[in-house]
C-alpha atoms as a PDB file:
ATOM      1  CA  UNK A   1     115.794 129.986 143.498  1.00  0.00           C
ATOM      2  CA  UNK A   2     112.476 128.832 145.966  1.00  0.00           C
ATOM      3  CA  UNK A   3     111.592 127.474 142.583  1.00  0.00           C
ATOM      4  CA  UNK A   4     114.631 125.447 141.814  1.00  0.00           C
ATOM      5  CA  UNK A   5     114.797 124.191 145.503  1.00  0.00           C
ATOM      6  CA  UNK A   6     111.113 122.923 145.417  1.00  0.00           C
ATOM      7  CA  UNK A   7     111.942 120.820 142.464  1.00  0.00           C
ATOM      8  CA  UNK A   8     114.953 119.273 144.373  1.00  0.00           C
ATOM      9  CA  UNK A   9     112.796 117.972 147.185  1.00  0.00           C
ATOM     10  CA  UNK A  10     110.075 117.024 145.229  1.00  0.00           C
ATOM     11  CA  UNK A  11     112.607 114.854 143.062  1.00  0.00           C
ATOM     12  CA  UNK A  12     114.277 113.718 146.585  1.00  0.00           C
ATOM     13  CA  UNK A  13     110.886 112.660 147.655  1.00  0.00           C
ATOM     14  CA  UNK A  14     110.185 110.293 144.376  1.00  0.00           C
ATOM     15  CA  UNK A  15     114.047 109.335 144.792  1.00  0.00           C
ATOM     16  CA  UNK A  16     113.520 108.340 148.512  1.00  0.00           C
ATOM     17  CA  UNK A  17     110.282 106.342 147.809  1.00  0.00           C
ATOM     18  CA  UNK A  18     108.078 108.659 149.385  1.00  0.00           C
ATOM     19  CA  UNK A  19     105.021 109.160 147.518  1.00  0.00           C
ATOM     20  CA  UNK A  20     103.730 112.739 146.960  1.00  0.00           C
ATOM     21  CA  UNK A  21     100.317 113.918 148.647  1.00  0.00           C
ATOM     22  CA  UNK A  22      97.658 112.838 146.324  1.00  0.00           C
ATOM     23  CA  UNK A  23      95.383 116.367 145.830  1.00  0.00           C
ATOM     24  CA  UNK A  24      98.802 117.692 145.103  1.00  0.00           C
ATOM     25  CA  UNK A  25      99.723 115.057 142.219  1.00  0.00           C
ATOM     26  CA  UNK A  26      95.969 115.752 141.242  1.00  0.00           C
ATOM     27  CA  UNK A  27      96.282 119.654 140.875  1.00  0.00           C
ATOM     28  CA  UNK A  28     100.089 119.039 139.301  1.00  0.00           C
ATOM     29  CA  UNK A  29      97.895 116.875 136.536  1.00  0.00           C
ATOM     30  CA  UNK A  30      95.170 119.439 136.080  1.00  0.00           C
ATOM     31  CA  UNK A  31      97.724 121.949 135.953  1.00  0.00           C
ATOM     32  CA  UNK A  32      99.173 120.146 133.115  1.00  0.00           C
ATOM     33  CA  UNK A  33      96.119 119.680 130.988  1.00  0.00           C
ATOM     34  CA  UNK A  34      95.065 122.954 131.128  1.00  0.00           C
ATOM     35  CA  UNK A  35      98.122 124.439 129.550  1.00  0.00           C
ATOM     36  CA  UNK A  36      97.934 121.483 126.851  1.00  0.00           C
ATOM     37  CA  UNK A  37      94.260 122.373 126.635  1.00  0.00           C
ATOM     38  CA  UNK A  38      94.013 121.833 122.927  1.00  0.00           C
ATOM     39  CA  UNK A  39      95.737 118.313 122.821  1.00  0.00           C
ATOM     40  CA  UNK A  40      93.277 116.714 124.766  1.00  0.00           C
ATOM     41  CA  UNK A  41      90.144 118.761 122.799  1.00  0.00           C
ATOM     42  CA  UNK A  42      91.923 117.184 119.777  1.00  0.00           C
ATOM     43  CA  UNK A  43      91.063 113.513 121.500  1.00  0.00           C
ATOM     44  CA  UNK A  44      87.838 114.534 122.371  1.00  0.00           C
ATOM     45  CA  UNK A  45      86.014 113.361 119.746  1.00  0.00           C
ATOM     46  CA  UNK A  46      88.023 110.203 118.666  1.00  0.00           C
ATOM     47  CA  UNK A  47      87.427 109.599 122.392  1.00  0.00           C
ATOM     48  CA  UNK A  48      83.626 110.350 121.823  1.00  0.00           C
ATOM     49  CA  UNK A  49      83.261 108.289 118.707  1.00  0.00           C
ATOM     50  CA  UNK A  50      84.957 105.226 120.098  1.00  0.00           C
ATOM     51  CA  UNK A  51      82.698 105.326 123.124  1.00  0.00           C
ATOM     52  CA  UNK A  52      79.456 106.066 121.500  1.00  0.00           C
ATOM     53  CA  UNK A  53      80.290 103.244 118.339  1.00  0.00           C
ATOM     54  CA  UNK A  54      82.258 100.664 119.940  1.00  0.00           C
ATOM     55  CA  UNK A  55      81.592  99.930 124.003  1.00  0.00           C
ATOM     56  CA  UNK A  56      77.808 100.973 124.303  1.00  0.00           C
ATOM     57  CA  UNK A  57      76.754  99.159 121.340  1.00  0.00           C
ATOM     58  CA  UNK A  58      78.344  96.014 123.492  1.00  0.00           C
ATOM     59  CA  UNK A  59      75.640  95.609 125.598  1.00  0.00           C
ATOM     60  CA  UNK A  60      73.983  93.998 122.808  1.00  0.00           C
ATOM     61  CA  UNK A  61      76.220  90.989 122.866  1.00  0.00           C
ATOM     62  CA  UNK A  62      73.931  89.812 125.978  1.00  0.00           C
ATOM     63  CA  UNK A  63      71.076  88.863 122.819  1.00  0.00           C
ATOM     64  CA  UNK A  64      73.053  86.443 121.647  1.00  0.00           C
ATOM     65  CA  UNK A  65      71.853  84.758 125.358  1.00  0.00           C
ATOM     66  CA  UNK A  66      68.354  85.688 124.387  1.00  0.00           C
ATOM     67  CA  UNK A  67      65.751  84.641 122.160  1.00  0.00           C
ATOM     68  CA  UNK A  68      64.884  88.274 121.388  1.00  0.00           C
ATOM     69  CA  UNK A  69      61.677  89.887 120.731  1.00  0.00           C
ATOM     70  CA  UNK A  70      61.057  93.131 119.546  1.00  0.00           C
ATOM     71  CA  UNK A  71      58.385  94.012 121.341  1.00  0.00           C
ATOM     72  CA  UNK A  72      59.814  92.759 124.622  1.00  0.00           C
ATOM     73  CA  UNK A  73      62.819  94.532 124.241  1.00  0.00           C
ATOM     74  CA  UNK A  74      66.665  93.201 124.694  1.00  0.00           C
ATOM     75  CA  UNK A  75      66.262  92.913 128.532  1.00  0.00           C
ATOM     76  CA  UNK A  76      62.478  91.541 128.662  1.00  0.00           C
ATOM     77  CA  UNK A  77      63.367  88.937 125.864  1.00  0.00           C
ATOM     78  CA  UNK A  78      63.456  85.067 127.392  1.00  0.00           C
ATOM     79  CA  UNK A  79      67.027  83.960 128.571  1.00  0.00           C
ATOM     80  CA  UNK A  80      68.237  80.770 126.533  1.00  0.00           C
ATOM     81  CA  UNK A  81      71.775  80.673 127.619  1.00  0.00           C
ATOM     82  CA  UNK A  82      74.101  79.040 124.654  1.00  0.00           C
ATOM     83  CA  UNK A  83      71.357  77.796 122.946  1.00  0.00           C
ATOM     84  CA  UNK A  84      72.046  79.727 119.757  1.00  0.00           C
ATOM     85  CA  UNK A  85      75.980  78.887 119.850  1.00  0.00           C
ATOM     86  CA  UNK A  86      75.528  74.923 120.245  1.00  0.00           C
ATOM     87  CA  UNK A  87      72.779  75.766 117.297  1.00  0.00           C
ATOM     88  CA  UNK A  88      75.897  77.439 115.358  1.00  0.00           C
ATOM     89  CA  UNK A  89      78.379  74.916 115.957  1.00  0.00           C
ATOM     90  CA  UNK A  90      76.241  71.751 115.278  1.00  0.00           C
ATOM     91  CA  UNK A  91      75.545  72.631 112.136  1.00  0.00           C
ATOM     92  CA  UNK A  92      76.823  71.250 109.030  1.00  0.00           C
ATOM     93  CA  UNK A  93      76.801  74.586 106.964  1.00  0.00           C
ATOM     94  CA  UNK A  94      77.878  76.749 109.860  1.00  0.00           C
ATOM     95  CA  UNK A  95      81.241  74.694 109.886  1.00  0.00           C
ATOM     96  CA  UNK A  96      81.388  75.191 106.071  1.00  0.00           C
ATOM     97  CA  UNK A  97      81.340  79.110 106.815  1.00  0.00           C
ATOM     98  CA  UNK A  98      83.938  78.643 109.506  1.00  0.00           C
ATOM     99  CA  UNK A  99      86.079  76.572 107.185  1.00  0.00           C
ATOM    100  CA  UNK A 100      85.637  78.515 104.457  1.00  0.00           C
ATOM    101  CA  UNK A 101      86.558  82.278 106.597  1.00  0.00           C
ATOM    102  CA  UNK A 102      89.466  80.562 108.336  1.00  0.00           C
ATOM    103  CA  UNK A 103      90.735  79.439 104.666  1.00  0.00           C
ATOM    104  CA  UNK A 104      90.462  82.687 103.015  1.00  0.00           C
ATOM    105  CA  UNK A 105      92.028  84.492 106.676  1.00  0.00           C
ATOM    106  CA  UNK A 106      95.013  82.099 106.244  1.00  0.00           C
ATOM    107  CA  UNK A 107      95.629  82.562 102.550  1.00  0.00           C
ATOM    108  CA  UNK A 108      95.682  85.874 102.610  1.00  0.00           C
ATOM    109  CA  UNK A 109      98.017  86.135 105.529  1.00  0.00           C
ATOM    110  CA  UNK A 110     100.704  83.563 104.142  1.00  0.00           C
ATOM    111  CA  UNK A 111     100.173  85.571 100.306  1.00  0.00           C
ATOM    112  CA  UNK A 112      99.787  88.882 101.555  1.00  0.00           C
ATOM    113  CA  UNK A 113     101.700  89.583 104.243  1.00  0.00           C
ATOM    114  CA  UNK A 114     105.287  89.176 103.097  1.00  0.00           C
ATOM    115  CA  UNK A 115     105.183  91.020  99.913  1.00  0.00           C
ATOM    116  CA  UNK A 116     105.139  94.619 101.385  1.00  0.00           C
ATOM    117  CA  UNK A 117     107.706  93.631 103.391  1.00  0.00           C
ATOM    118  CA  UNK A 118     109.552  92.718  99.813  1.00  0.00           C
ATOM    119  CA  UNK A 119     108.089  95.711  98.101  1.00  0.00           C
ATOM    120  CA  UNK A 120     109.279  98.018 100.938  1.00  0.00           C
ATOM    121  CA  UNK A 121     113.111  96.288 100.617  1.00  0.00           C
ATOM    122  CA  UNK A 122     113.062  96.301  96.817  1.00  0.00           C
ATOM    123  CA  UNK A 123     112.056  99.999  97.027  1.00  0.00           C
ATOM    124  CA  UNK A 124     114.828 100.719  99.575  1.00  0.00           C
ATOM    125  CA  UNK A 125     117.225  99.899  97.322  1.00  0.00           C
ATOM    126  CA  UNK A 126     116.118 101.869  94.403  1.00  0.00           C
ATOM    127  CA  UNK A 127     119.190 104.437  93.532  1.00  0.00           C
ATOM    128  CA  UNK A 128     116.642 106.279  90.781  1.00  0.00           C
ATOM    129  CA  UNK A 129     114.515 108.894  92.748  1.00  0.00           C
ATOM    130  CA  UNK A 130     112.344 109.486  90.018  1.00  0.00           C
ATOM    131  CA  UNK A 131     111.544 105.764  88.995  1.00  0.00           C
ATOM    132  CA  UNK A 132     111.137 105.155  92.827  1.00  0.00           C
ATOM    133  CA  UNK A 133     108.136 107.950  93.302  1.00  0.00           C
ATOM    134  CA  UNK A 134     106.750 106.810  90.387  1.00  0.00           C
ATOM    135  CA  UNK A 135     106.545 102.984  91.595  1.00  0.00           C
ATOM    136  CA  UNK A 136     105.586 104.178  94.756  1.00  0.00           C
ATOM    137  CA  UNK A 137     102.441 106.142  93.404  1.00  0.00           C
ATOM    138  CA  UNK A 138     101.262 103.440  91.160  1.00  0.00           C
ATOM    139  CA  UNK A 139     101.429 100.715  93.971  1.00  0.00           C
ATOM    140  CA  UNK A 140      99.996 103.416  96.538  1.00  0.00           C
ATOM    141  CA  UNK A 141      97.010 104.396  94.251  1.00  0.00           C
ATOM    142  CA  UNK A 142      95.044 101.511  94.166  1.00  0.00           C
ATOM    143  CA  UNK A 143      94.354 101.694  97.724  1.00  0.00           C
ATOM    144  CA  UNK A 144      92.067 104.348  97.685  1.00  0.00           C
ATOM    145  CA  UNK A 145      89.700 102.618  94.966  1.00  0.00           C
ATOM    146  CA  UNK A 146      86.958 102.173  96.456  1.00  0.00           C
ATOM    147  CA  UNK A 147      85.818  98.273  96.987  1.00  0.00           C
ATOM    148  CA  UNK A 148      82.484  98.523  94.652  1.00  0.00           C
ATOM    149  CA  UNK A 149      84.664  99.613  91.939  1.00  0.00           C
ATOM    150  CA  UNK A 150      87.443  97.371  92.934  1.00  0.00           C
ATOM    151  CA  UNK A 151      84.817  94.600  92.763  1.00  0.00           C
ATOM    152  CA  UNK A 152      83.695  95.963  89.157  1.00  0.00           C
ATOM    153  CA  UNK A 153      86.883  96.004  87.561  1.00  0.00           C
ATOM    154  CA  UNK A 154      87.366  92.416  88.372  1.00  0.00           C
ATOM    155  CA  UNK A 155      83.845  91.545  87.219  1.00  0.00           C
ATOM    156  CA  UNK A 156      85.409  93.983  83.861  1.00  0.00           C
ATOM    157  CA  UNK A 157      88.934  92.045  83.905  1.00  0.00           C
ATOM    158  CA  UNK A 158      87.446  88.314  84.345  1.00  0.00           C
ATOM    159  CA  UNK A 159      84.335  88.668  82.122  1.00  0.00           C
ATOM    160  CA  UNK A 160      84.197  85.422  79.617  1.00  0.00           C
ATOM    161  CA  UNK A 161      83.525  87.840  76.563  1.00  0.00           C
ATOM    162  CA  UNK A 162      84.814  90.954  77.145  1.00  0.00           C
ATOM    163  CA  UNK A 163      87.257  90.177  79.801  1.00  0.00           C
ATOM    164  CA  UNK A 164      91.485  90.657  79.015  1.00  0.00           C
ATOM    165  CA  UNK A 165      92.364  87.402  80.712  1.00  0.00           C
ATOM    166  CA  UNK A 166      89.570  85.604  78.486  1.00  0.00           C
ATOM    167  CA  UNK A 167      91.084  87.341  75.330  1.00  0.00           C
ATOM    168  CA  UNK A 168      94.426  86.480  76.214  1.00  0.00           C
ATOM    169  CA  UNK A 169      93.740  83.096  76.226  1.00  0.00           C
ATOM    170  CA  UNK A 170      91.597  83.164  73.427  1.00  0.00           C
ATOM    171  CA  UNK A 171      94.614  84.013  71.544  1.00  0.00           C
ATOM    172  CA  UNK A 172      96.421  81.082  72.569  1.00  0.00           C
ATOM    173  CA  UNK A 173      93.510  78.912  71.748  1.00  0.00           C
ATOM    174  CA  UNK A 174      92.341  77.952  75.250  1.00  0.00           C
ATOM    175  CA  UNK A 175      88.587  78.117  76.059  1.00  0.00           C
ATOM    176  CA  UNK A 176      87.184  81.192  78.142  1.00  0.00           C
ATOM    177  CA  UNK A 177      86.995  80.593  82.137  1.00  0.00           C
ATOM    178  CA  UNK A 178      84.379  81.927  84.194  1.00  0.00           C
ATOM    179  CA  UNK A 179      86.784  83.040  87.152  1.00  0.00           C
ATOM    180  CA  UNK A 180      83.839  84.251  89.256  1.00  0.00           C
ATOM    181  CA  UNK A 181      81.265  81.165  88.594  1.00  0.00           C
ATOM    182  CA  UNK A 182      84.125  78.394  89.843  1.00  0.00           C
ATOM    183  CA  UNK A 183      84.234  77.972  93.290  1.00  0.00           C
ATOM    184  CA  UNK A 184      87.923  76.738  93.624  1.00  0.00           C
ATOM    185  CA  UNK A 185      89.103  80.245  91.844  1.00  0.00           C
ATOM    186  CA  UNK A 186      86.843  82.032  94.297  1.00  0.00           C
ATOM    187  CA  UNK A 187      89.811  82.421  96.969  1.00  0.00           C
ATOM    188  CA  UNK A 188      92.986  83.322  94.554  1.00  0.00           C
ATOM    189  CA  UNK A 189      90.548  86.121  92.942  1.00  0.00           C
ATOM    190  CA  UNK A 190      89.629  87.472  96.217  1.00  0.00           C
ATOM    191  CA  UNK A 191      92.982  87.104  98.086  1.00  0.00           C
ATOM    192  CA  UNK A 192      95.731  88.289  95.139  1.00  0.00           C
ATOM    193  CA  UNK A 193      93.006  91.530  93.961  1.00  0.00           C
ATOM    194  CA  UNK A 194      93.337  92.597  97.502  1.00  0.00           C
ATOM    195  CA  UNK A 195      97.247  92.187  97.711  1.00  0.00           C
ATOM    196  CA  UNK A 196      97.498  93.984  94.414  1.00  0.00           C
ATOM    197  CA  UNK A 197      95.398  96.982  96.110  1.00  0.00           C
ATOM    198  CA  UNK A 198      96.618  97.016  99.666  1.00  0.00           C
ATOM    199  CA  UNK A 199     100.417  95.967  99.117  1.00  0.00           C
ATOM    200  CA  UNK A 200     101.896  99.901  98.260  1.00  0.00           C
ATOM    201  CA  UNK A 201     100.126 101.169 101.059  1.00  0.00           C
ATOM    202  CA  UNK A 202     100.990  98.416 103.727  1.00  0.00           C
ATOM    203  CA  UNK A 203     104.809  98.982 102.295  1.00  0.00           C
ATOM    204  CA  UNK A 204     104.538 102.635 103.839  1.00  0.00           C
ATOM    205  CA  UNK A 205     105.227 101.671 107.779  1.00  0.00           C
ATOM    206  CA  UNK A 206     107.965  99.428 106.469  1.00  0.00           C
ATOM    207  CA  UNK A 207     109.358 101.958 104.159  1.00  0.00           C
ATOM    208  CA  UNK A 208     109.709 104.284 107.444  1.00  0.00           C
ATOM    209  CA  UNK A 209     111.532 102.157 109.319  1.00  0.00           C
ATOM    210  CA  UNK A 210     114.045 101.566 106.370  1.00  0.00           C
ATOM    211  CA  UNK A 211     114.198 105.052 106.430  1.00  0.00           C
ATOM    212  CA  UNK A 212     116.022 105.098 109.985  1.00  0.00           C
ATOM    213  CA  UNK A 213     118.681 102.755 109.055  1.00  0.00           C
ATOM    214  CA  UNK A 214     121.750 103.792 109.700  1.00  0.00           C
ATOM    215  CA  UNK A 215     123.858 105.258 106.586  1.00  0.00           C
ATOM    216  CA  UNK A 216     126.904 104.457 108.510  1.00  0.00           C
ATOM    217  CA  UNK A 217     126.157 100.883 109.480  1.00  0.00           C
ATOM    218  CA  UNK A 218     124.830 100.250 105.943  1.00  0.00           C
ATOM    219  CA  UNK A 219     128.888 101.736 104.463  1.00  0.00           C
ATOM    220  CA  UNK A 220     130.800  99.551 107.092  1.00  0.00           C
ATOM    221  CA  UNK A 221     129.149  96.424 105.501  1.00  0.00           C
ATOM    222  CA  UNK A 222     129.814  97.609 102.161  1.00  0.00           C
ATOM    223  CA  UNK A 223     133.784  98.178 102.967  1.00  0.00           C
ATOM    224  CA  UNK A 224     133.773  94.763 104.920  1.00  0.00           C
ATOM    225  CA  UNK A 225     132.283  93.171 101.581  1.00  0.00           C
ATOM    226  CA  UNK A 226     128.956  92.350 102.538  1.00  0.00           C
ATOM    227  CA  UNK A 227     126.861  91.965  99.334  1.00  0.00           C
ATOM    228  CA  UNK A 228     123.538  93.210  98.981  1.00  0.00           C
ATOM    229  CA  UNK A 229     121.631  90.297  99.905  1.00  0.00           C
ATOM    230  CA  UNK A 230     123.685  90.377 103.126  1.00  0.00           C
ATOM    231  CA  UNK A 231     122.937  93.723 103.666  1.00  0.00           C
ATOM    232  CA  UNK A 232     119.542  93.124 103.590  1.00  0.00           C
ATOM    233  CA  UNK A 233     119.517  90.262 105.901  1.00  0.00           C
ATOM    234  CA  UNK A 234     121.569  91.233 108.259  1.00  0.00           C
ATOM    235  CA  UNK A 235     120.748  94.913 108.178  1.00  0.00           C
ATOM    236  CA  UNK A 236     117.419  96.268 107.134  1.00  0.00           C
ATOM    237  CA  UNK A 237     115.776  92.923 107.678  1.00  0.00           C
ATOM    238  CA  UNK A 238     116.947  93.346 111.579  1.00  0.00           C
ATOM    239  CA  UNK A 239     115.864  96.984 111.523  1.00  0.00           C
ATOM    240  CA  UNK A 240     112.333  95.988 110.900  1.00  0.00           C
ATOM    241  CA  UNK A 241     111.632  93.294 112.999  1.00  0.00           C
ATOM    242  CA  UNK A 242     110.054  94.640 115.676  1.00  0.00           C
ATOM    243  CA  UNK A 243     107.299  96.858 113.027  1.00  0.00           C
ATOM    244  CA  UNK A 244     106.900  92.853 111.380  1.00  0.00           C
ATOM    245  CA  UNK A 245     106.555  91.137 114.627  1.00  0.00           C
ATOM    246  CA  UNK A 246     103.346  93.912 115.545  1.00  0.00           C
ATOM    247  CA  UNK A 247     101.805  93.811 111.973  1.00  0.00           C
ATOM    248  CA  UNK A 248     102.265  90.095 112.325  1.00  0.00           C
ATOM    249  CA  UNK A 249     100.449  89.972 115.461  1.00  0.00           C
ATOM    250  CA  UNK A 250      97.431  92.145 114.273  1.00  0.00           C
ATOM    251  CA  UNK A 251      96.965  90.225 111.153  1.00  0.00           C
ATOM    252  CA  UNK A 252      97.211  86.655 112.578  1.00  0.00           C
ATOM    253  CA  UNK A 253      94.231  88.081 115.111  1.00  0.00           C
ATOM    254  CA  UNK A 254      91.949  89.277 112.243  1.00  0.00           C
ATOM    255  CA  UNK A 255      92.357  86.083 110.268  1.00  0.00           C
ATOM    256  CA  UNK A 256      88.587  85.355 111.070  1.00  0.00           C
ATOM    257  CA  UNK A 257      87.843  88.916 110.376  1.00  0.00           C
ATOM    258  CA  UNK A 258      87.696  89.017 106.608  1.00  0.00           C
ATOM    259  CA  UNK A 259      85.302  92.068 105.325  1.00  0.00           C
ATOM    260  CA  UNK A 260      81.710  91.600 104.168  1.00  0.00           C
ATOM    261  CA  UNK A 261      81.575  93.923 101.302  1.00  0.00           C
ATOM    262  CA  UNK A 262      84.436  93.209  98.833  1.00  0.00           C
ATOM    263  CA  UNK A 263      82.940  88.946  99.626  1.00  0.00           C
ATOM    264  CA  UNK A 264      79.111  90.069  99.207  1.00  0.00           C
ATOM    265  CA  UNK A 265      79.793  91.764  95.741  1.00  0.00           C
ATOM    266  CA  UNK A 266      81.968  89.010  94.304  1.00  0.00           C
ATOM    267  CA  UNK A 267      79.080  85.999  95.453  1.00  0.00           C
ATOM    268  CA  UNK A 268      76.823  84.661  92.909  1.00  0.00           C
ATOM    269  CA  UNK A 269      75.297  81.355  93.656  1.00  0.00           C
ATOM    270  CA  UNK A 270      77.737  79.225  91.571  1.00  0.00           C
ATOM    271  CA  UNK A 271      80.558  79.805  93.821  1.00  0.00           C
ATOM    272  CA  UNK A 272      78.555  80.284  97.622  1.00  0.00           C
ATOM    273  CA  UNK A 273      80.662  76.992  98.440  1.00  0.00           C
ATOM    274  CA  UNK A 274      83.373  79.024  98.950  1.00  0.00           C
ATOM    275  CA  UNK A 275      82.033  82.389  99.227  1.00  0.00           C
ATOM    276  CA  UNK A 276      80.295  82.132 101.908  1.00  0.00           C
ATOM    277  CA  UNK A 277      82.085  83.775 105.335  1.00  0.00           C
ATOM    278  CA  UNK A 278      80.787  84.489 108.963  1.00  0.00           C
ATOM    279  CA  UNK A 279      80.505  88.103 107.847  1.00  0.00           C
ATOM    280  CA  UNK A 280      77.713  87.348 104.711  1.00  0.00           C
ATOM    281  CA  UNK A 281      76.190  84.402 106.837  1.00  0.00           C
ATOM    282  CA  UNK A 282      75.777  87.036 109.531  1.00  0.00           C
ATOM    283  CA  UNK A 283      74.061  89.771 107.585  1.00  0.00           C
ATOM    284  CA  UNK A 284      71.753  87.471 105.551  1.00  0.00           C
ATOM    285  CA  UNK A 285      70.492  85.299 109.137  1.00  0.00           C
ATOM    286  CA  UNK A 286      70.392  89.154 111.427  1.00  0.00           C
ATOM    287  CA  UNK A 287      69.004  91.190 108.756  1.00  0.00           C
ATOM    288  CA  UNK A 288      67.262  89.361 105.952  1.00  0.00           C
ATOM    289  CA  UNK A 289      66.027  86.432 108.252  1.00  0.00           C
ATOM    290  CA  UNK A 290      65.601  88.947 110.962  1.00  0.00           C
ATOM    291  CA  UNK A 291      66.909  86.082 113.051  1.00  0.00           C
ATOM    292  CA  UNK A 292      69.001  89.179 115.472  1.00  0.00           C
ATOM    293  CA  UNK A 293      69.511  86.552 118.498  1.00  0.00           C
ATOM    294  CA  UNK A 294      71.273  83.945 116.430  1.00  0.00           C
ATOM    295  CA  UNK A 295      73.259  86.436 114.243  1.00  0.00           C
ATOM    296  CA  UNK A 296      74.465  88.320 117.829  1.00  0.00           C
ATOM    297  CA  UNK A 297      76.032  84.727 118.831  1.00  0.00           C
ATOM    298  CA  UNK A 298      77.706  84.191 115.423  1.00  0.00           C
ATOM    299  CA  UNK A 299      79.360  87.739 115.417  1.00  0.00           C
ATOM    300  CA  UNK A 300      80.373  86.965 119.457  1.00  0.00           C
ATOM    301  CA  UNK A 301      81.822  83.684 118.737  1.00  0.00           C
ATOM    302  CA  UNK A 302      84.058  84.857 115.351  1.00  0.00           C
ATOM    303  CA  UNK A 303      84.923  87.716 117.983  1.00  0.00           C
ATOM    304  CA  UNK A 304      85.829  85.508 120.791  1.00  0.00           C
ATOM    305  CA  UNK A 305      88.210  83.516 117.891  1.00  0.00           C
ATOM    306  CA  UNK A 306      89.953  86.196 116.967  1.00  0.00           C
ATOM    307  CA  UNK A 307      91.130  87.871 120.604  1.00  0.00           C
ATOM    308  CA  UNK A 308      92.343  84.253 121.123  1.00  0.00           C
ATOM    309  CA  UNK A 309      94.199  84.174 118.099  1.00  0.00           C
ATOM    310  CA  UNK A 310      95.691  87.526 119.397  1.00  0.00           C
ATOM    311  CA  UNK A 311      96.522  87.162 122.705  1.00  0.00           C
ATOM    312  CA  UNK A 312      98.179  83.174 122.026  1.00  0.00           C
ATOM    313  CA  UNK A 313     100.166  84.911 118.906  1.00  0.00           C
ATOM    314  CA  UNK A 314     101.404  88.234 121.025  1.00  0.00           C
ATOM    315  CA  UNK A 315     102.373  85.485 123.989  1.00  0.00           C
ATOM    316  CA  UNK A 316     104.367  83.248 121.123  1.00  0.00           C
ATOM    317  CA  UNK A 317     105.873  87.032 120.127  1.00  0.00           C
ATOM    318  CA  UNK A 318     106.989  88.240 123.827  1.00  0.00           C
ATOM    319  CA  UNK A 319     108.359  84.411 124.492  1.00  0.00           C
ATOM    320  CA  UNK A 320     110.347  84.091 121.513  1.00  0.00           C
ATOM    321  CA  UNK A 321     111.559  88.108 120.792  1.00  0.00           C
ATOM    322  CA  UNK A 322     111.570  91.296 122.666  1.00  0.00           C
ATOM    323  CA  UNK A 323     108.797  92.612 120.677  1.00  0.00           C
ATOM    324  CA  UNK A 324     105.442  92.149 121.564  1.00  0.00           C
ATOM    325  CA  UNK A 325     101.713  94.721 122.133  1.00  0.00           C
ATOM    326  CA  UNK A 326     101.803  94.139 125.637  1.00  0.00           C
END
């Protein structure tokens, strides 16, 4: 009863405006986590590994102010300010790298993003059990092939000998391309391989929402008439928005971040017009160059791009819907 009547006036307290004693709220919170003890052991080392991998290694950024030296370290290295960034920017091939990432970013968001979204709605709507499992696995499975052997099988697919597209249009007496020596094929063979290997699993957070629509809502459009193309739009397409609007969001601000090593295996000097991204221009200048000052400052700025991209595109999501990261 003492207990019950202590949790009254504490509530009465928080009701009233009246804020609780501070070392109290403090022992009520260490309280808690010691009786959910293994929660917080069980963030421990995600905790850990973010730390350790992802905000110490930021105190690097400051070389990208530096002309660094090895032997005078990070901090003893002489301050140049945004030397190396006006040194980025100004020149011709650096914008051709920009161009060229941006490109690739955008294509792959317009051409990849909606078809899970389709892929997750044409699934939905599959009566068969067994024929739906089976679709799912085979568009789920190429997701965890690796991206050297992704990168082989195209090389396997595309070869002008050996290659099934070359055969295929052998047979209907057209010449042999060489898909990975043209430049201007460069972006569709980068951008639809990865849609054909990502699409299944992307579908999976979308399949989970369909999941949750409601059976009832879904028979009261049926007995007012509502086709299934209404259905769709009006029901599952609704149901969804707010996991599109989020995905949306985080792919718009990774546009610029398009991954070295699936780029780096498919780039052969015939098509480096288009091949070449901030990610490969980065590696060959910091490592191979050893140019570590100049590399920092491209890495900063394509970082600086893309949490501008992020936070303009969540802003345009909370002004124009409900749904938005923050």
């Amino acid at each position: 009863m003492a207990k019950t009547n202590a949790g009254i006036i504490e509530q009465e307290e928080v009701f009233l405006g009246e804020p609780l004693d501070r070392k109290a709220r403090l022992r009520k919170t260490c309280r808690k986590a010691l009786t959910q003890w293994q929660f917080y052991l069980m963030l421990l080392l995600p905790l850990i590994y973010v730390i350790v991998f992802s905000y110490i290694p930021m105190g690097g950024i400051v070389m990208a102010f530096k002309d660094y030296s090895v032997s005078k370290g990070i901090w003893g290295s002489d301050w140049v300010g945004f030397k190396h960034f006006i040194q980025f920017l100004s020149s011709p091939s650096s914008l051709d790298v920009i161009w060229n990432t941006l490109a690739l970013g955008v294509y792959s968001l317009i051409a990849g993003f909606p078809i899970p979204i389709l892929l997750a709605i044409a699934l939905n709507e599959v009566g068969n059990q067994k024929f739906k499992k089976v679709v799912q696995m085979v568009t789920y499975a190429p997701y965890f092939i690796s991206t050297v052997v992704m990168v082989g099988l195209i090389m396997q697919v595309t070869d002008m000998r050996t290659g099934i597209i070359n055969n295929i249009l052998q047979l209907f007496g057209q010449d042999p391309i060489n898909f990975l020596g043209d430049p201007d094929l460069f972006p569709s063979l980068y951008v639809w391989s990865g849609i054909w290997q990502t699409a299944g699993y992307s579908a999976i957070i979308y399949l989970a929402a369909l999941a949750g629509v409601s059976k009832e809502l879904q028979e009261a459009a049926i007995v007012d008439g509502a086709s299934r193309l209404k259905r769709i739009w009006h029901i599952d397409l609704p149901a969804i928005r707010p996991q599109i609007i989020i995905l949306l969001i985080f792919n718009v601000g990774s546009i610029m971040s398009i991954g070295f090593e699936k780029v780096y295996l498919m780039q052969n000097s015939m098509n480096m017009s288009k091949s070449e991204v901030i990610a490969t221009f980065v590696y060959k200048i910091g490592l191979v160059n050893a140019d570590y000052s100049f590399s920092t400052a491209v890495g900063l700025f394509n970082s600086v791009v893309g949490f501008i991209l992020l936070i303009s595109v969540n802003w345009l999501a909370k002004k124009f819907s409900d749904t938005s990261i923050w």
